[in-house]
C-alpha atoms as a PDB file:
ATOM      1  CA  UNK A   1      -4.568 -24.801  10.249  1.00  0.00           C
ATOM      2  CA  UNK A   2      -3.322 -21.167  11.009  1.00  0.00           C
ATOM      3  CA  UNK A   3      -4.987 -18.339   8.533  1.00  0.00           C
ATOM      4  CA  UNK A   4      -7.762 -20.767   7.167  1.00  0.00           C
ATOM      5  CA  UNK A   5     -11.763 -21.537   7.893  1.00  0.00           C
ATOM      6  CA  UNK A   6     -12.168 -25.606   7.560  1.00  0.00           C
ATOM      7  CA  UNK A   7     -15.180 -26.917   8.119  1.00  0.00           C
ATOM      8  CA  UNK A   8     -15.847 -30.250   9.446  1.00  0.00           C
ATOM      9  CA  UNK A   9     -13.128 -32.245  10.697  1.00  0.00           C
ATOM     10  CA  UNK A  10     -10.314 -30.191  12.152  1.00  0.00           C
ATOM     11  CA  UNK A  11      -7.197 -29.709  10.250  1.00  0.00           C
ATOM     12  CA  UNK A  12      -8.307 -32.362   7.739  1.00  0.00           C
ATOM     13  CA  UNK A  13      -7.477 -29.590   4.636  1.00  0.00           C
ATOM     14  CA  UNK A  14     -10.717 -30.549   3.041  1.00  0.00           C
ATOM     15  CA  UNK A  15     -13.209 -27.480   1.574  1.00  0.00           C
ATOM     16  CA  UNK A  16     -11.236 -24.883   3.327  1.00  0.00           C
ATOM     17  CA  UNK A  17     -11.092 -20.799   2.603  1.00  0.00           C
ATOM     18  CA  UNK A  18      -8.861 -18.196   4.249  1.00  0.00           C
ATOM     19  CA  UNK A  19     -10.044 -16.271   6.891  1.00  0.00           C
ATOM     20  CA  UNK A  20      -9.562 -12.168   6.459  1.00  0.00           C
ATOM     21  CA  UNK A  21      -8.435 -10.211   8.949  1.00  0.00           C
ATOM     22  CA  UNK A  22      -7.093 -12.816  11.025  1.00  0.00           C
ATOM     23  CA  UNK A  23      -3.198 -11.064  10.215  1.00  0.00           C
ATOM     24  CA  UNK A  24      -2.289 -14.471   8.393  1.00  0.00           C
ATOM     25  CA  UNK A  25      -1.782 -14.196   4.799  1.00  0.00           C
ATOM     26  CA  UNK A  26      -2.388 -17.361   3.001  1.00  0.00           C
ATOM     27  CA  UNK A  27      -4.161 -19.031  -0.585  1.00  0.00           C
ATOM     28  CA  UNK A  28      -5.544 -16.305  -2.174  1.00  0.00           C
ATOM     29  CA  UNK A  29      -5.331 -13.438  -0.561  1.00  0.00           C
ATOM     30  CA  UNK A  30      -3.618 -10.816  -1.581  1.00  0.00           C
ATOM     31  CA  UNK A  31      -3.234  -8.831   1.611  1.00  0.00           C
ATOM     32  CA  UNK A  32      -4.788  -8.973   5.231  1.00  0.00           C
ATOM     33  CA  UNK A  33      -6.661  -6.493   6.886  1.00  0.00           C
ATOM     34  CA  UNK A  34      -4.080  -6.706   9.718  1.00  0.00           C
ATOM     35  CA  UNK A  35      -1.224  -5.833   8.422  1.00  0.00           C
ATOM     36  CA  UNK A  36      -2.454  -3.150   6.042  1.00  0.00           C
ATOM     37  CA  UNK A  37      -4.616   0.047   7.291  1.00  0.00           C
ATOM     38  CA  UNK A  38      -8.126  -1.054   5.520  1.00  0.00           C
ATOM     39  CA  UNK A  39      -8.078   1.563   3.313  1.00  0.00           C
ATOM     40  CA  UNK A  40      -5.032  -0.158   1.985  1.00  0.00           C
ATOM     41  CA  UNK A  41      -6.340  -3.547   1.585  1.00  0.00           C
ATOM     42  CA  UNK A  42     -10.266  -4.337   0.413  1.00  0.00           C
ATOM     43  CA  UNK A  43     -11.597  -7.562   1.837  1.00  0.00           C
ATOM     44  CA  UNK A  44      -8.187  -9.210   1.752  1.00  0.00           C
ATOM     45  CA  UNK A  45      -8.706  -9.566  -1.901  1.00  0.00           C
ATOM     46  CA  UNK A  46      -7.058  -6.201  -3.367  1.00  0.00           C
ATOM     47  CA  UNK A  47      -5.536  -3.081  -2.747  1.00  0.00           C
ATOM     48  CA  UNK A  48      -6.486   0.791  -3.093  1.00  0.00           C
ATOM     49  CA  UNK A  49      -5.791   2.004  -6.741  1.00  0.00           C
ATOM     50  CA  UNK A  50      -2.485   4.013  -6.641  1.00  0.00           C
ATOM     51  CA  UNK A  51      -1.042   1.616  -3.973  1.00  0.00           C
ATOM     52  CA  UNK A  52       1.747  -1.064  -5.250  1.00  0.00           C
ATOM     53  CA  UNK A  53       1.947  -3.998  -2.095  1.00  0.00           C
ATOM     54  CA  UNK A  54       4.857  -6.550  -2.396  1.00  0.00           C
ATOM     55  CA  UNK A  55       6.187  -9.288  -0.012  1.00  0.00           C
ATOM     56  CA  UNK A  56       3.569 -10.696   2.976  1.00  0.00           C
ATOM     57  CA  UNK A  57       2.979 -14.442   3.716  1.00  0.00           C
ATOM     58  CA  UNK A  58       1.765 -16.343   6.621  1.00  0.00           C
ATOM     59  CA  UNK A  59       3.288 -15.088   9.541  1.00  0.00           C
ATOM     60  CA  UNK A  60       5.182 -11.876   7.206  1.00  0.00           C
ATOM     61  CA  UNK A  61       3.563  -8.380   6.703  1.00  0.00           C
ATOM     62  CA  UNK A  62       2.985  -6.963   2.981  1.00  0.00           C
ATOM     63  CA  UNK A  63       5.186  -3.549   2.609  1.00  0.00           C
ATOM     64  CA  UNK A  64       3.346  -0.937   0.266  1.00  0.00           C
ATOM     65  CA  UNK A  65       3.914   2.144  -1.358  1.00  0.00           C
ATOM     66  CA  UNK A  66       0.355   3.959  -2.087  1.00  0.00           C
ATOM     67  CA  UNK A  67       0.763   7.077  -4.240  1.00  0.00           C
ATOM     68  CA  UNK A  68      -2.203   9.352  -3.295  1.00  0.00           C
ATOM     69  CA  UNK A  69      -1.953   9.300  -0.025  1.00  0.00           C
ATOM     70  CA  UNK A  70       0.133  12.379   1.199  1.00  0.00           C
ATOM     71  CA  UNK A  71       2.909  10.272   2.548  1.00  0.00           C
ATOM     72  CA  UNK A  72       6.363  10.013   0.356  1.00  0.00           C
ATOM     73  CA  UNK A  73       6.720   6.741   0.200  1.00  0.00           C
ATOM     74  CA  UNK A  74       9.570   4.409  -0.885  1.00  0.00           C
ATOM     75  CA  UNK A  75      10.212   4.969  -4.619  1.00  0.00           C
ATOM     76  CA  UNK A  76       7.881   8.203  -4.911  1.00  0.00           C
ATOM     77  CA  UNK A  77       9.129  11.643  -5.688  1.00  0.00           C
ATOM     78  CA  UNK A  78       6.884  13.208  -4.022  1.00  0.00           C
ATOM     79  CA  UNK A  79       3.424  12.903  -2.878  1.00  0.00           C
ATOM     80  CA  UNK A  80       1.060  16.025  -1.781  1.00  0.00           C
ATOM     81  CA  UNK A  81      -2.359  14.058  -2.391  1.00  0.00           C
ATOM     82  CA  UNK A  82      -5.069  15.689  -2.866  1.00  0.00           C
ATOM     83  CA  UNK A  83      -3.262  18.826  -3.869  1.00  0.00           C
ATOM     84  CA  UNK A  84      -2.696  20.053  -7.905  1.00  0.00           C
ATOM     85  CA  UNK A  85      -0.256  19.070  -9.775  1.00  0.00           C
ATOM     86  CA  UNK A  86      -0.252  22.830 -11.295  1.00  0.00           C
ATOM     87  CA  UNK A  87       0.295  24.094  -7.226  1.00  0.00           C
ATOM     88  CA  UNK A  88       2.735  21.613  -5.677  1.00  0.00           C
ATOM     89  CA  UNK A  89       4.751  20.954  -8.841  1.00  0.00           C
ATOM     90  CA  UNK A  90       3.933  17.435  -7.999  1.00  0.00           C
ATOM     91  CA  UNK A  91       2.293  14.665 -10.511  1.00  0.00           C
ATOM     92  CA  UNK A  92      -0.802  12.209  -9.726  1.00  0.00           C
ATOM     93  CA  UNK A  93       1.770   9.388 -10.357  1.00  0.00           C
ATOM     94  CA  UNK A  94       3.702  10.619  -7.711  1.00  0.00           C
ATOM     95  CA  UNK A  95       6.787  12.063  -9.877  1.00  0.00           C
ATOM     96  CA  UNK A  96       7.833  15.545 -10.692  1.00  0.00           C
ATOM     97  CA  UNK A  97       6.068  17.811 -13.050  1.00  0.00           C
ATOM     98  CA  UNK A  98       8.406  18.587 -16.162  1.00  0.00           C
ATOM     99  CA  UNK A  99      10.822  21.841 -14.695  1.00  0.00           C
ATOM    100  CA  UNK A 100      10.108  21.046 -11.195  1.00  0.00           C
ATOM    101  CA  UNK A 101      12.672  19.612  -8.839  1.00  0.00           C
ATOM    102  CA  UNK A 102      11.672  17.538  -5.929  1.00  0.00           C
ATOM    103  CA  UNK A 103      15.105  16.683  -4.836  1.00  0.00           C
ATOM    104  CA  UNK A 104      14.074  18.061  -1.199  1.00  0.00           C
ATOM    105  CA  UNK A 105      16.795  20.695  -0.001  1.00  0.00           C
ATOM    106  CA  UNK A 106      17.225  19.806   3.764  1.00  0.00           C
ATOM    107  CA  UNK A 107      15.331  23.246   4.986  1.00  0.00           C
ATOM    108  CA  UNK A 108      12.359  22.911   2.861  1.00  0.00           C
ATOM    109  CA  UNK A 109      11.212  19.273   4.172  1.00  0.00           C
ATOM    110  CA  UNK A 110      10.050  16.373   2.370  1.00  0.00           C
ATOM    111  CA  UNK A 111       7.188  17.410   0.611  1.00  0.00           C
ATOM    112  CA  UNK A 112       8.318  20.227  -1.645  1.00  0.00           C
ATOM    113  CA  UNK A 113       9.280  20.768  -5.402  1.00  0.00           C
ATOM    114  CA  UNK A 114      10.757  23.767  -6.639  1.00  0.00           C
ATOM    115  CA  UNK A 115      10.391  25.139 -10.455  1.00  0.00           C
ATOM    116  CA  UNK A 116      13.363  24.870 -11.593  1.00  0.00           C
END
């Protein structure tokens, strides 16, 4: 069986646990180290605090968003990890601080909030 470790007769289904890493997501993991970087997903089991992970499956990749990480991803603001809120006029929750607009003017980049 594809994704799983099952000892004793092959494919019989009996006493069987997934195998991480193998890029096949399946019973209880939450993610696999092959789809994900591995700072991303821990031991197939969890994800990196800040990062939200949705979709994945047997022979599907997980898509995530991981706030912290210095990347704007889908659904973030803005994201200038490990930088201050107080400089960057970026939160920790990747959203704008209060007066600052992060709407991106096209010759400033991606990563850049004004004080509005």
């Amino acid at each position: 069986m594809t994704g799983w470790n099952c000892p004793g007769a092959e494919n019989d289904g009996v006493n069987c646990s997934p195998i991480c890493g193998d890029n096949h997501r399946v019973g209880s993991e939450l993610c696999e180290l092959g789809d994900l970087s591995s700072s991303i997903c821990i031991s197939c089991s969890g994800f990196k605090a800040g990062c939200i992970c949705t979709g994945g499956g047997i022979s599907t990749l997980s898509t995530c968003n991981c706030c912290g990480n210095g990347l704007e991803d889908n659904g973030e603001v803005c994201d200038f990890a490990p930088l201050s809120p107080s400089i960057t006029g970026c939160n920790l929750d990747c959203t704008a601080v209060s007066g600052y607009d992060c709407s991106h003017p096209s010759n400033q980049g991606t990563n850049y909030c004004v004080l509005t």
